[in-house]
N, C-alpha and C. Protein backbone atom coordinates (compact mmCIF):
# COMPACT_ATOMS: atom_id res chain seq x y z
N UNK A 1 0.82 -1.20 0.00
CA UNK A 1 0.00 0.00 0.00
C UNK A 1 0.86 1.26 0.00
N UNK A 2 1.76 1.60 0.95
CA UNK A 2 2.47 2.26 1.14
C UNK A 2 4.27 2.38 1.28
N UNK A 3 5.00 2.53 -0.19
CA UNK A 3 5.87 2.65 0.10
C UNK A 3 6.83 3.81 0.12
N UNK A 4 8.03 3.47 1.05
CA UNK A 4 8.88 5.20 1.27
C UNK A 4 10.17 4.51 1.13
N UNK A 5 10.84 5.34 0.33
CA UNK A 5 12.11 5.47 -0.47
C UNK A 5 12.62 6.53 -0.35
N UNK A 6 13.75 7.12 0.85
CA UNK A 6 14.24 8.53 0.67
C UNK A 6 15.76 8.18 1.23
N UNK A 7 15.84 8.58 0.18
CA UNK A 7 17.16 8.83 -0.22
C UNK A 7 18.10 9.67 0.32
N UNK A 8 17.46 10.75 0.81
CA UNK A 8 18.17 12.19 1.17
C UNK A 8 17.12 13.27 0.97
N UNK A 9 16.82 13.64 2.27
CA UNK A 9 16.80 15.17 2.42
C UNK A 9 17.56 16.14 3.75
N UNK A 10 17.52 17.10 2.96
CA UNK A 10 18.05 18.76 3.71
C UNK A 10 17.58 19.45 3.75
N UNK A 11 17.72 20.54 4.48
CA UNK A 11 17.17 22.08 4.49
C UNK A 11 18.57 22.48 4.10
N UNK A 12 18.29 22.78 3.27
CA UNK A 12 19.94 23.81 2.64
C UNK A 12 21.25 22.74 2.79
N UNK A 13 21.99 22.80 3.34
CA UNK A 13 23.14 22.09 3.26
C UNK A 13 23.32 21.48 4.46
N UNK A 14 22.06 21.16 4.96
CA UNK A 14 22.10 20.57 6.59
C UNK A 14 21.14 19.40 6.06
N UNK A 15 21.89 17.96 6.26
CA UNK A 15 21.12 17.08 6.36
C UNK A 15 20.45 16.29 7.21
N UNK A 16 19.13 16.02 6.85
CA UNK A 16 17.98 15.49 8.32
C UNK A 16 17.41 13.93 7.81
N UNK A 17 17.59 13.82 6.53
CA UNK A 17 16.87 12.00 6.77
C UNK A 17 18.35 11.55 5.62
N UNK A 18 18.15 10.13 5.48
CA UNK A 18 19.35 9.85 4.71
C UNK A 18 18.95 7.96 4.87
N UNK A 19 18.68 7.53 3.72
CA UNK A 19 18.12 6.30 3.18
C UNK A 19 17.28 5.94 3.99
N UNK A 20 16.43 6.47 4.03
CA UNK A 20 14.88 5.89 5.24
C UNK A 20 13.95 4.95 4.11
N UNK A 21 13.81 4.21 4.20
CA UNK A 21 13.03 3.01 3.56
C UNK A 21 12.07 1.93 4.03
N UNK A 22 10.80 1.97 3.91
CA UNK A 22 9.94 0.98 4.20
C UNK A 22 8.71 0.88 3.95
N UNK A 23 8.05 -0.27 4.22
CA UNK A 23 6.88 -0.12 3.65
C UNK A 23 5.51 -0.07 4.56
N UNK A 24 4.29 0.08 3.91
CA UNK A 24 2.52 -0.36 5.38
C UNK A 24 2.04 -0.76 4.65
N UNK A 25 1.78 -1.96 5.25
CA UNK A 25 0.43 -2.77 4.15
C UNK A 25 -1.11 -1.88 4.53
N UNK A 26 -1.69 -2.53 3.46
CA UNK A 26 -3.07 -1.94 3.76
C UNK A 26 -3.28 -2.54 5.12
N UNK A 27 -4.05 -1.76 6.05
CA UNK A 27 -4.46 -2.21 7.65
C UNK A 27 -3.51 -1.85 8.23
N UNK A 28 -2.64 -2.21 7.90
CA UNK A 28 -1.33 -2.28 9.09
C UNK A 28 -1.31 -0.30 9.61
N UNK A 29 -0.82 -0.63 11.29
CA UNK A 29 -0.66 0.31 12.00
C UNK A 29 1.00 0.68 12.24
N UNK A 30 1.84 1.65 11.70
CA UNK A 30 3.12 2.13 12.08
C UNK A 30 3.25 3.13 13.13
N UNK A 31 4.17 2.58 14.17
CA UNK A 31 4.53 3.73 14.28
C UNK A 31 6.15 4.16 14.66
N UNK A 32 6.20 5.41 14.74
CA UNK A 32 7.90 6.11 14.80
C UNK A 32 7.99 7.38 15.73
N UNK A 33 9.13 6.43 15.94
CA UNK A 33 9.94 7.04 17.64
C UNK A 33 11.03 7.44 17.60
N UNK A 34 11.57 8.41 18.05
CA UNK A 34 12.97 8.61 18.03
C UNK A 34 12.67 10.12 18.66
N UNK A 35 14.17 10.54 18.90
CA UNK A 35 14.13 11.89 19.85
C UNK A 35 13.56 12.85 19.15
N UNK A 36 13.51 13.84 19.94
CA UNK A 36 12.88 15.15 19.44
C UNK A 36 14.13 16.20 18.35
N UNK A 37 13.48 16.41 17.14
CA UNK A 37 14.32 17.16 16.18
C UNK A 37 15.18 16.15 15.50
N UNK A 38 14.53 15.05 15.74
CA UNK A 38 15.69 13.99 14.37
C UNK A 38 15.19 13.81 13.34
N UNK A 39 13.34 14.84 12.85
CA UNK A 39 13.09 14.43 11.65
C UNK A 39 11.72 13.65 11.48
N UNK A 40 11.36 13.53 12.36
CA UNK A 40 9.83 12.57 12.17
C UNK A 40 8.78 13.43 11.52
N UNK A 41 8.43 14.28 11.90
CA UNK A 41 7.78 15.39 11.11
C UNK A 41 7.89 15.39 9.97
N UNK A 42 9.46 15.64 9.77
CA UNK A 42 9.47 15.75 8.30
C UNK A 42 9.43 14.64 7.32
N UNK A 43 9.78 13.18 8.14
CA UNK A 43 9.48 12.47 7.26
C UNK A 43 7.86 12.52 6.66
N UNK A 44 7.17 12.90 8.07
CA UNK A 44 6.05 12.52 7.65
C UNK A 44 5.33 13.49 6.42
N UNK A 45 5.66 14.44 6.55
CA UNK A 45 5.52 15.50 5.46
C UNK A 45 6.09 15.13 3.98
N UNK A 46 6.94 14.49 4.02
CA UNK A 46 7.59 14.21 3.04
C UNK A 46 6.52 12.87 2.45
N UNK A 47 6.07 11.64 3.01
CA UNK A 47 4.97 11.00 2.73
C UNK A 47 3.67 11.25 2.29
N UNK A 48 3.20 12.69 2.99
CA UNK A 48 2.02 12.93 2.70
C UNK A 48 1.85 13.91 1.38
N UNK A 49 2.87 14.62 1.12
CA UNK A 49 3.09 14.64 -0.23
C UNK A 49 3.17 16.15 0.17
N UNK A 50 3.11 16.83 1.35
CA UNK A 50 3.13 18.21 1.97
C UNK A 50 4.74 19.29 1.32
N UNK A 51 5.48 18.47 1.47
CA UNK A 51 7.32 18.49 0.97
C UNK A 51 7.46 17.77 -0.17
N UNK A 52 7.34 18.75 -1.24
CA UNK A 52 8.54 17.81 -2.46
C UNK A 52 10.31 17.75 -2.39
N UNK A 53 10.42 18.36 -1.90
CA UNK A 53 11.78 18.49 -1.96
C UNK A 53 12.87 17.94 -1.43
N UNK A 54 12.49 16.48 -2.13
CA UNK A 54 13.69 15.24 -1.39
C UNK A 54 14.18 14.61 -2.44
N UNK A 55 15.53 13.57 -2.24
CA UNK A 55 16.42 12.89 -3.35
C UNK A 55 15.06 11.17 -2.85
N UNK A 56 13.99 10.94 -3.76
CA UNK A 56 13.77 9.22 -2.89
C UNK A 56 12.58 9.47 -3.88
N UNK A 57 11.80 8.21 -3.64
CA UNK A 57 10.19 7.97 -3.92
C UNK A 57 8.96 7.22 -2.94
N UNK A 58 7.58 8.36 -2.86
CA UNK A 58 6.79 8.01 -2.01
C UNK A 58 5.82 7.59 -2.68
N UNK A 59 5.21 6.30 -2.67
CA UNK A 59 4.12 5.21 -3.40
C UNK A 59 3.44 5.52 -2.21
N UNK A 60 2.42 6.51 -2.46
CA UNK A 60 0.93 6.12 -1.36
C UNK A 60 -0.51 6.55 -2.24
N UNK A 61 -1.27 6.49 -1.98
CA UNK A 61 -2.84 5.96 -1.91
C UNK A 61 -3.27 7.89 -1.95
N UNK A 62 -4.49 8.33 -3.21
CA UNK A 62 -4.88 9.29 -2.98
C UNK A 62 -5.75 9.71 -1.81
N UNK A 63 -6.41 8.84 -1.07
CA UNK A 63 -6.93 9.03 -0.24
C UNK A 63 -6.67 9.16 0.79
N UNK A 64 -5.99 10.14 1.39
CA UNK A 64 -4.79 10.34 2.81
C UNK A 64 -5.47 11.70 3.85
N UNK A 65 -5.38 10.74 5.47
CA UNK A 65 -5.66 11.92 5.95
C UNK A 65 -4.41 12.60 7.01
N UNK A 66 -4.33 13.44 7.39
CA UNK A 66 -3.37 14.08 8.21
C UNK A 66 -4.22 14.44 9.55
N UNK A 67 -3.77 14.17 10.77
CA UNK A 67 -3.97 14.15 12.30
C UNK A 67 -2.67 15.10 12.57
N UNK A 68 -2.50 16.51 12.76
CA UNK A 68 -1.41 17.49 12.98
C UNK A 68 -1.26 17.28 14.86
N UNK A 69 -0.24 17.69 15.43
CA UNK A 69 0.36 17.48 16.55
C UNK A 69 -0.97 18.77 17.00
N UNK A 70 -1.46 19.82 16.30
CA UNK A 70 -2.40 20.88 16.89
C UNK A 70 -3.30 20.84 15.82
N UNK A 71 -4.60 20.88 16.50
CA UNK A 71 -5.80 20.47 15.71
C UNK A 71 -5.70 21.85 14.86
N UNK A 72 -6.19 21.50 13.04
CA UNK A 72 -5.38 22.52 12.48
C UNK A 72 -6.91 22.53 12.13
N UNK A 73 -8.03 23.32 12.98
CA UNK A 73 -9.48 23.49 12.52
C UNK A 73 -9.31 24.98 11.74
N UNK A 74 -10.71 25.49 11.17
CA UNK A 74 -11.09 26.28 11.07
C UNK A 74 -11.72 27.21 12.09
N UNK A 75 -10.97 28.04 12.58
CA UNK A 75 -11.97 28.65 13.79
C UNK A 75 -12.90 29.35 13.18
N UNK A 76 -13.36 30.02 12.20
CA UNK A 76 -14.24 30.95 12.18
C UNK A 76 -15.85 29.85 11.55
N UNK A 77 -15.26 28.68 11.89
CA UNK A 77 -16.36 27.64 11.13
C UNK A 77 -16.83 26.53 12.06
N UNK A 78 -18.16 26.50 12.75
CA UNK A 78 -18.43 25.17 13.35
C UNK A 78 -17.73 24.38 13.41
N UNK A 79 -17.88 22.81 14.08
CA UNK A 79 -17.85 21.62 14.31
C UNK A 79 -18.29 20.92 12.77
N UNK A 80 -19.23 21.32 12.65
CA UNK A 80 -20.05 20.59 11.99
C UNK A 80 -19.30 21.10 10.30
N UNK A 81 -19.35 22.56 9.75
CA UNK A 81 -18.73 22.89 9.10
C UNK A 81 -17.07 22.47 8.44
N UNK A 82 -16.57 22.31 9.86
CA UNK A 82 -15.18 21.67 9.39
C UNK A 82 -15.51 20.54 9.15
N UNK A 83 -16.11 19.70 9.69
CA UNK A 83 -16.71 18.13 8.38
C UNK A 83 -16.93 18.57 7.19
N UNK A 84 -17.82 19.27 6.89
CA UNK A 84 -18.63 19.31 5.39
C UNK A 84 -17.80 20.34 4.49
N UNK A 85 -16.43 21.30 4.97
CA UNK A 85 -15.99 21.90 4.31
C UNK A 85 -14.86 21.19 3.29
N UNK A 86 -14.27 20.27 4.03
CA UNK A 86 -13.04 19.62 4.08
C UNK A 86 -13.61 18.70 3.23
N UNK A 87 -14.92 18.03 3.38
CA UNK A 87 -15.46 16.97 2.47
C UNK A 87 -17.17 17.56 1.77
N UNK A 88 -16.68 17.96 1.22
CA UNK A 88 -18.41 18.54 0.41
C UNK A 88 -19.15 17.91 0.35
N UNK A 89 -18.69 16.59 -0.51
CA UNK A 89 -19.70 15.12 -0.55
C UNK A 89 -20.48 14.68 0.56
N UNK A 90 -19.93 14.89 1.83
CA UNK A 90 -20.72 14.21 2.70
C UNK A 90 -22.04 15.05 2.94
N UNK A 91 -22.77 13.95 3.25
CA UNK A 91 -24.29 13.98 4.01
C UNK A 91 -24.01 14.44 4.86
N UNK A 92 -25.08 15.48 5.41
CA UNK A 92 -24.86 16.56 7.09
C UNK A 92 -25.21 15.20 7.91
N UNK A 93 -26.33 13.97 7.74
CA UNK A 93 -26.68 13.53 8.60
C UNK A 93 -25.57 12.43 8.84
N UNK A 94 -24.98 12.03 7.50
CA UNK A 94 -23.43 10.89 7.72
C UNK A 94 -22.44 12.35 9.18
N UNK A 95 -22.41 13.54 8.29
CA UNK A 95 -21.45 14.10 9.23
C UNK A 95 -21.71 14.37 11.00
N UNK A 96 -23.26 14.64 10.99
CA UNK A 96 -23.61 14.22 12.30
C UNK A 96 -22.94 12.99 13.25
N UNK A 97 -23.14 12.14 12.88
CA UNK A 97 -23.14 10.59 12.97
C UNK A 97 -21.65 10.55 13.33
N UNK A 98 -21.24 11.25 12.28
CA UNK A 98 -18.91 10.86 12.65
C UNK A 98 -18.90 11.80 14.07
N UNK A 99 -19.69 12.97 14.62
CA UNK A 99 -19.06 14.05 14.91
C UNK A 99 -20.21 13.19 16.48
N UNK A 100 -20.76 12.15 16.34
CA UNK A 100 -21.47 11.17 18.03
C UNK A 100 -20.56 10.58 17.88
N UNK A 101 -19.51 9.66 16.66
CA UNK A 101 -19.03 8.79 17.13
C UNK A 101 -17.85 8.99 17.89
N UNK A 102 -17.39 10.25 17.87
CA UNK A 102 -16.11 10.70 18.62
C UNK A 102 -16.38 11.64 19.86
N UNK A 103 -17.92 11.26 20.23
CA UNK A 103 -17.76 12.04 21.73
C UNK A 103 -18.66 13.17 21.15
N UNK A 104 -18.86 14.35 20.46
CA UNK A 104 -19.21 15.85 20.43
C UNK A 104 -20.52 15.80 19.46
N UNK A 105 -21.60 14.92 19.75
CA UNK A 105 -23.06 14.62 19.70
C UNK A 105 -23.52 16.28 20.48
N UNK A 106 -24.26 16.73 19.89
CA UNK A 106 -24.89 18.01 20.44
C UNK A 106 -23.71 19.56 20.12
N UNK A 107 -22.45 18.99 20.02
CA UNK A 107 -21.33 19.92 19.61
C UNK A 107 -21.31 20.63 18.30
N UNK A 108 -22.13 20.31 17.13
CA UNK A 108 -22.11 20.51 16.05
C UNK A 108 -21.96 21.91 16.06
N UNK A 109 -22.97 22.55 16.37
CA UNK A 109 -22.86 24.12 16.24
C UNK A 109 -22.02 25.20 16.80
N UNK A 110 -20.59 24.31 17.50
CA UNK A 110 -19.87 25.19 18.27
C UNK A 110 -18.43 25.13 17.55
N UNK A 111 -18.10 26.33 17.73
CA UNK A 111 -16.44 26.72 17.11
C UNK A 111 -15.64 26.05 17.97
N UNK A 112 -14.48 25.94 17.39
CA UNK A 112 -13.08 25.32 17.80
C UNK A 112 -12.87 26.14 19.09
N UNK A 113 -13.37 27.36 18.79
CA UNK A 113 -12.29 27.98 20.22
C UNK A 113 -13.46 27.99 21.63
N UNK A 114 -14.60 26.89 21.36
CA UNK A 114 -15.55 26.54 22.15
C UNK A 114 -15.60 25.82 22.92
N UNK A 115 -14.13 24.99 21.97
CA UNK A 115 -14.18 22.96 22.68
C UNK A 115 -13.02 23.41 23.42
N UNK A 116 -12.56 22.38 24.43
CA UNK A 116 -11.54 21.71 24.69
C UNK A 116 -10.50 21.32 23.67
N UNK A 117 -9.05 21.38 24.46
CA UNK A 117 -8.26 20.77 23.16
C UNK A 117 -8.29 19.16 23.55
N UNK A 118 -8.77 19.00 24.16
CA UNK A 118 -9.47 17.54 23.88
C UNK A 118 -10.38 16.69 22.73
N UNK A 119 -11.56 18.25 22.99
CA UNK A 119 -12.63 17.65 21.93
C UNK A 119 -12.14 18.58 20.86
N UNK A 120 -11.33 19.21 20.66
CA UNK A 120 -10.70 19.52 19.24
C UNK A 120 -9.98 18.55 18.64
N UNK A 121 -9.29 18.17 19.33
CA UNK A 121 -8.42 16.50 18.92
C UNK A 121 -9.52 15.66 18.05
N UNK A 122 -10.60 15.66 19.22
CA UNK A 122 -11.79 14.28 18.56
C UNK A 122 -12.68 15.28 17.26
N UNK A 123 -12.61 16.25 17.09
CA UNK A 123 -12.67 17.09 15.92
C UNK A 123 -12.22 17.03 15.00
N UNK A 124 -10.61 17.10 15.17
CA UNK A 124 -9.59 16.12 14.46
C UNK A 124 -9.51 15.06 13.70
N UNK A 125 -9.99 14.20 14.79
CA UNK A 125 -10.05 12.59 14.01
C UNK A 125 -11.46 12.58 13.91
N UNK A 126 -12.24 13.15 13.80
CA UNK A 126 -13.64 12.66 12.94
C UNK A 126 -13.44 13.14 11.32
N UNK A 127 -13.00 14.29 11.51
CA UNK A 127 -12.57 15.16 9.92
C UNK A 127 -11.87 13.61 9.50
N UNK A 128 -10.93 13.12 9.81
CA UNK A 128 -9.55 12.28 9.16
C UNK A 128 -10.91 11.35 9.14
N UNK A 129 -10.60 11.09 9.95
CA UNK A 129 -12.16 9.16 9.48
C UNK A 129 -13.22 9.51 8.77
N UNK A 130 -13.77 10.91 8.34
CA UNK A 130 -15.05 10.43 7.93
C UNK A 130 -14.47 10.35 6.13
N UNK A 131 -13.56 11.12 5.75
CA UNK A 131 -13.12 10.65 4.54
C UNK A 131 -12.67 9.58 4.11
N UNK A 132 -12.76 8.50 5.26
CA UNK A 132 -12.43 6.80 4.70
C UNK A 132 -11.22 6.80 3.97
N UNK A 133 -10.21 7.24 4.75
CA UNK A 133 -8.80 7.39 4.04
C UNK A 133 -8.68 5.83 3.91
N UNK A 134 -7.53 5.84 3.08
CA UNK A 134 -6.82 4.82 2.91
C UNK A 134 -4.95 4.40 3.64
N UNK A 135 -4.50 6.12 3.55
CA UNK A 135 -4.05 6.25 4.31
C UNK A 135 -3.88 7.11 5.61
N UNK A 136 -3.89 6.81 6.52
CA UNK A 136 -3.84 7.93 8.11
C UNK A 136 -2.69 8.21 8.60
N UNK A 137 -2.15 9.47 8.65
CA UNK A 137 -1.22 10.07 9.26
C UNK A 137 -1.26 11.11 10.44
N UNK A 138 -0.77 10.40 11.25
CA UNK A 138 -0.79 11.00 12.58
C UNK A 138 0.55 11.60 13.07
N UNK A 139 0.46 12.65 14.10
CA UNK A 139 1.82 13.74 14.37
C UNK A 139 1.65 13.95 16.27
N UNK A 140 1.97 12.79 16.89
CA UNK A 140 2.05 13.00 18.26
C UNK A 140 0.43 13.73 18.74
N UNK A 141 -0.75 12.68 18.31
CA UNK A 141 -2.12 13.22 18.77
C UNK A 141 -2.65 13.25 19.67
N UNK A 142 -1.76 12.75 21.09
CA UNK A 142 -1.51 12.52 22.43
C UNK A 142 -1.27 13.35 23.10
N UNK A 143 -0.38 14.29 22.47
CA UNK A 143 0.84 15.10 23.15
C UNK A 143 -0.17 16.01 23.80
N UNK A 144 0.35 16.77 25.20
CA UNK A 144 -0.32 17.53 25.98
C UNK A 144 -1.60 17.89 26.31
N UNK A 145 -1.92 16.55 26.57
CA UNK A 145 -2.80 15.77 27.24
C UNK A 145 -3.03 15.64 28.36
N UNK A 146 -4.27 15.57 29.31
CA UNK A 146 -4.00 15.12 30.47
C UNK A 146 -4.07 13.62 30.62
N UNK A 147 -4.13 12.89 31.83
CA UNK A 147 -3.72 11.61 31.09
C UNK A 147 -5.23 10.85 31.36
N UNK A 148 -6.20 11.42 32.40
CA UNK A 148 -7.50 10.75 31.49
C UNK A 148 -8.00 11.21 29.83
N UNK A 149 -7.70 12.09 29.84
CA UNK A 149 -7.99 12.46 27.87
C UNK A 149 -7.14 11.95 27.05
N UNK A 150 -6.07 11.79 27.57
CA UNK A 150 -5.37 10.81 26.83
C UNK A 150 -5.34 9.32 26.32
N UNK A 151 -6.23 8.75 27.44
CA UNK A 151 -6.12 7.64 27.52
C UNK A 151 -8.20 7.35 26.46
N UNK A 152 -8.84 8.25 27.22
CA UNK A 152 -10.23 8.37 26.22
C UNK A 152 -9.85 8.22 24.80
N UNK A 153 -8.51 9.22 24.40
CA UNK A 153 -8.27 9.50 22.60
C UNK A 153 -7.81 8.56 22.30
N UNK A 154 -7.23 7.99 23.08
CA UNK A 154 -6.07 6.13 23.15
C UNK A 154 -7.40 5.41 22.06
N UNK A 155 -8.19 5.15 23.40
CA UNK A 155 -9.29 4.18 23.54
C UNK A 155 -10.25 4.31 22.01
N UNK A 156 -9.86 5.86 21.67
CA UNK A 156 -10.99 6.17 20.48
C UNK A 156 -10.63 5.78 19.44
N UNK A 157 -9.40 6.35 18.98
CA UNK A 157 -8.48 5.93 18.07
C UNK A 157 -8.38 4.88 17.53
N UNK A 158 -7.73 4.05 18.69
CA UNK A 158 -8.21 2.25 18.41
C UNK A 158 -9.13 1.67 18.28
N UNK A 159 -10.59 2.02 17.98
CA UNK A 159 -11.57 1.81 17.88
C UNK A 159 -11.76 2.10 16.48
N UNK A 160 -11.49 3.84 16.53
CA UNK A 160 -11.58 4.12 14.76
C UNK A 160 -11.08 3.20 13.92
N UNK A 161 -9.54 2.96 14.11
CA UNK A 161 -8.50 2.16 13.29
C UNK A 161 -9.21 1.02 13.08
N UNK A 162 -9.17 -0.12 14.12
CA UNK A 162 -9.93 -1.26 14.12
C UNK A 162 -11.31 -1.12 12.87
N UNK A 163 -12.37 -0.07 13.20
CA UNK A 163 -13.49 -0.04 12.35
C UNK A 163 -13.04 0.22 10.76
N UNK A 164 -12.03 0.75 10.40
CA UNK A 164 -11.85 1.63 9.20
C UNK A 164 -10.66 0.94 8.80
N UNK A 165 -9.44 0.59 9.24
CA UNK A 165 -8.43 -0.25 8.85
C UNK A 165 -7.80 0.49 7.90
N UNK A 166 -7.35 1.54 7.98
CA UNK A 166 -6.10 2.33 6.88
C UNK A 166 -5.02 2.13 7.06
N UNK A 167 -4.51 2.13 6.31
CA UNK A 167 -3.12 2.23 6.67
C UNK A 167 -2.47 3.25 7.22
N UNK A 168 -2.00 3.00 8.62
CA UNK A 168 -1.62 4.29 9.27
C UNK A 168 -0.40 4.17 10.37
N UNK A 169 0.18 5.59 10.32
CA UNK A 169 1.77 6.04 10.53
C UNK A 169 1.36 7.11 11.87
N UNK A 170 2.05 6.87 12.59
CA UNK A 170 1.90 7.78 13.55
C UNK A 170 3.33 8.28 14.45
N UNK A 171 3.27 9.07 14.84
CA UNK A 171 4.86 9.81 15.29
C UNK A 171 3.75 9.80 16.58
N UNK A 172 4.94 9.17 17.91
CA UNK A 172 5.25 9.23 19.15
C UNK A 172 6.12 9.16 19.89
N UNK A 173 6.39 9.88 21.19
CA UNK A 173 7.14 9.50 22.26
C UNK A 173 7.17 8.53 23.15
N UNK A 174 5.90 8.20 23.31
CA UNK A 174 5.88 6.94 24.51
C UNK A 174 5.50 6.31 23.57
N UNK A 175 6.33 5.03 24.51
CA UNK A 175 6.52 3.69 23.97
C UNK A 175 5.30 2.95 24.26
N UNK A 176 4.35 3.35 25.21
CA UNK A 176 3.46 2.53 25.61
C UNK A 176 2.49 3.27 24.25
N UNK A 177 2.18 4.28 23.61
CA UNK A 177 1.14 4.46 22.64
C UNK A 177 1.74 3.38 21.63
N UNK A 178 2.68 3.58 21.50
CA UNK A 178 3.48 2.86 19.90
C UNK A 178 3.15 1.28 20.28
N UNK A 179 3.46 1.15 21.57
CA UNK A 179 2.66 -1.02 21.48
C UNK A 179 1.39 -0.72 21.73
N UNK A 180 0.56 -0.05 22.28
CA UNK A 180 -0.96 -0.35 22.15
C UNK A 180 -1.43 -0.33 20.80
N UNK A 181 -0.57 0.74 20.18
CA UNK A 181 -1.49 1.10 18.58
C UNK A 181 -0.76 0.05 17.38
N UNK A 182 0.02 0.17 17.59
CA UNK A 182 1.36 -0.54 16.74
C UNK A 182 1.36 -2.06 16.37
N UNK A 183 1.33 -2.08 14.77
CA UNK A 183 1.68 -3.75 14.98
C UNK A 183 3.19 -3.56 14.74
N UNK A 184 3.49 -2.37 14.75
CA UNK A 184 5.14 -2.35 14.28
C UNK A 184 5.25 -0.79 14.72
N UNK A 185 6.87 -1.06 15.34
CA UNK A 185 7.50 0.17 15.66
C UNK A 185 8.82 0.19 14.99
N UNK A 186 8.91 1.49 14.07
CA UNK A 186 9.99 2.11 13.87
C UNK A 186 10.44 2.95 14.24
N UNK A 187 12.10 3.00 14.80
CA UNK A 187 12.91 4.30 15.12
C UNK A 187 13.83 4.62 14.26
N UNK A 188 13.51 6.18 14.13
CA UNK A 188 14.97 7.38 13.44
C UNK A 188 15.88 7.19 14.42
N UNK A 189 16.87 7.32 14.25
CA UNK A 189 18.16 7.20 15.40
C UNK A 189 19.35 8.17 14.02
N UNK A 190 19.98 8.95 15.16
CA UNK A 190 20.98 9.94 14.43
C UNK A 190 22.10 9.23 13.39
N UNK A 191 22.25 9.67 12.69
CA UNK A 191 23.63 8.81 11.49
C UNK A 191 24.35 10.42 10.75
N UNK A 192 25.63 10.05 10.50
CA UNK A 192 26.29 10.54 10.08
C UNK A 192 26.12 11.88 8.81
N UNK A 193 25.03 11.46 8.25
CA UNK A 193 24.54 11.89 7.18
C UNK A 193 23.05 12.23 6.87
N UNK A 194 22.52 12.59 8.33
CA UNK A 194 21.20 12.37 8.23
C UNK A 194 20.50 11.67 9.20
N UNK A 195 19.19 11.56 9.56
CA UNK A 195 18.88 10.68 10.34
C UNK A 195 18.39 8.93 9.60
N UNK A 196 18.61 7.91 10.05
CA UNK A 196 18.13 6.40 9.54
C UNK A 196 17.20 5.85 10.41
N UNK A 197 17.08 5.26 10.22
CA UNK A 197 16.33 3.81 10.45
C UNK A 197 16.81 2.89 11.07
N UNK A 198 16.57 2.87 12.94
CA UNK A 198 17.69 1.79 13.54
C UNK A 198 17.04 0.80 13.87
């Protein structure tokens, strides 16, 4: 379903990835760990097709959604709006329906800067699931969290995945998200020339 071939990238004459290679089957859950500023971001940018500007080749699926480390809503637009903007096609009553299954049933009519960054998160991943990606990309959707909301978005997540089965990549720090979600964990680890694949 998904393959990544990179060869080399930089920002100017500073290099940050350097032969990163692998593949996600359809279903399968990835995820990638490694310290902070070695590049996970950008790989992932570089996958989702966000960054052209690398020496490699990325084989993925038009149907891709992105989960940003900060829920990247529309503030001046509903709940409900950021469903139907992002996806025109959908039915208000399908978009209803995504926007109970993640908790914010009765939320429809309220702006981003209304919710919680909790239920902005689950804002988040209703937008990404209701387009039935094929592939899901996630950017640390955990992070600064408390740790019952954390553990609710855990619980949701894996539920979505399980129901919908995309193929999906996710960047984390703890090791305990990467084995709950993970049928596979990959780490960047620093190299000479870039960051790899250890």
């Amino acid at each position: 379903m998904i393959r990544v071939e990179i060869e080399a990238k930089r920002f100017g004459p500073t290099p940050v990835l350097r032969r990163v290679a692998f593949q996600i089957a359809a279903g399968e859950t990835v995820a990638l760990i490694g310290p902070s500023g070695i590049g996970k971001t950008t790989l992932l940018r570089l996958i989702a097709g966000i960054d052209r500007d690398y020496d490699g080749h990325v084989a993925r699926p038009d149907r891709q959604a992105i989960v940003f480390q900060e829920p990247t809503l529309l503030p001046w637009r509903s709940a409900l709006d950021n469903l139907l903007l992002v996806h025109p096609d959908l039915d208000r009553n399908d978009a209803l329906a995504a926007l109970d299954r993640v908790g914010l049933a009765g939320k429809e009519t309220l702006f981003p800067g209304q919710l919680s960054l909790g239920q902005q998160r689950r804002l988040s991943l209703a937008r990404a699931f209701v387009g039935r990606p094929e592939l899901l990309i996630m950017d640390e959707p955990f992070v600064s969290l408390d740790k019952d909301t954390a553990e609710t978005m855990l619980s949701l997540t894996e539920d979505l995945i399980a129901q919908h089965r995309p193929a999906t990549l996710f960047v984390t720090h703890a090791q305990a998200e990467a084995e709950r979600l993970a049928d596979r964990v990959l780490s960047l680890k620093a190299g000479p020339d870039g960051a790899v694949l250890g």
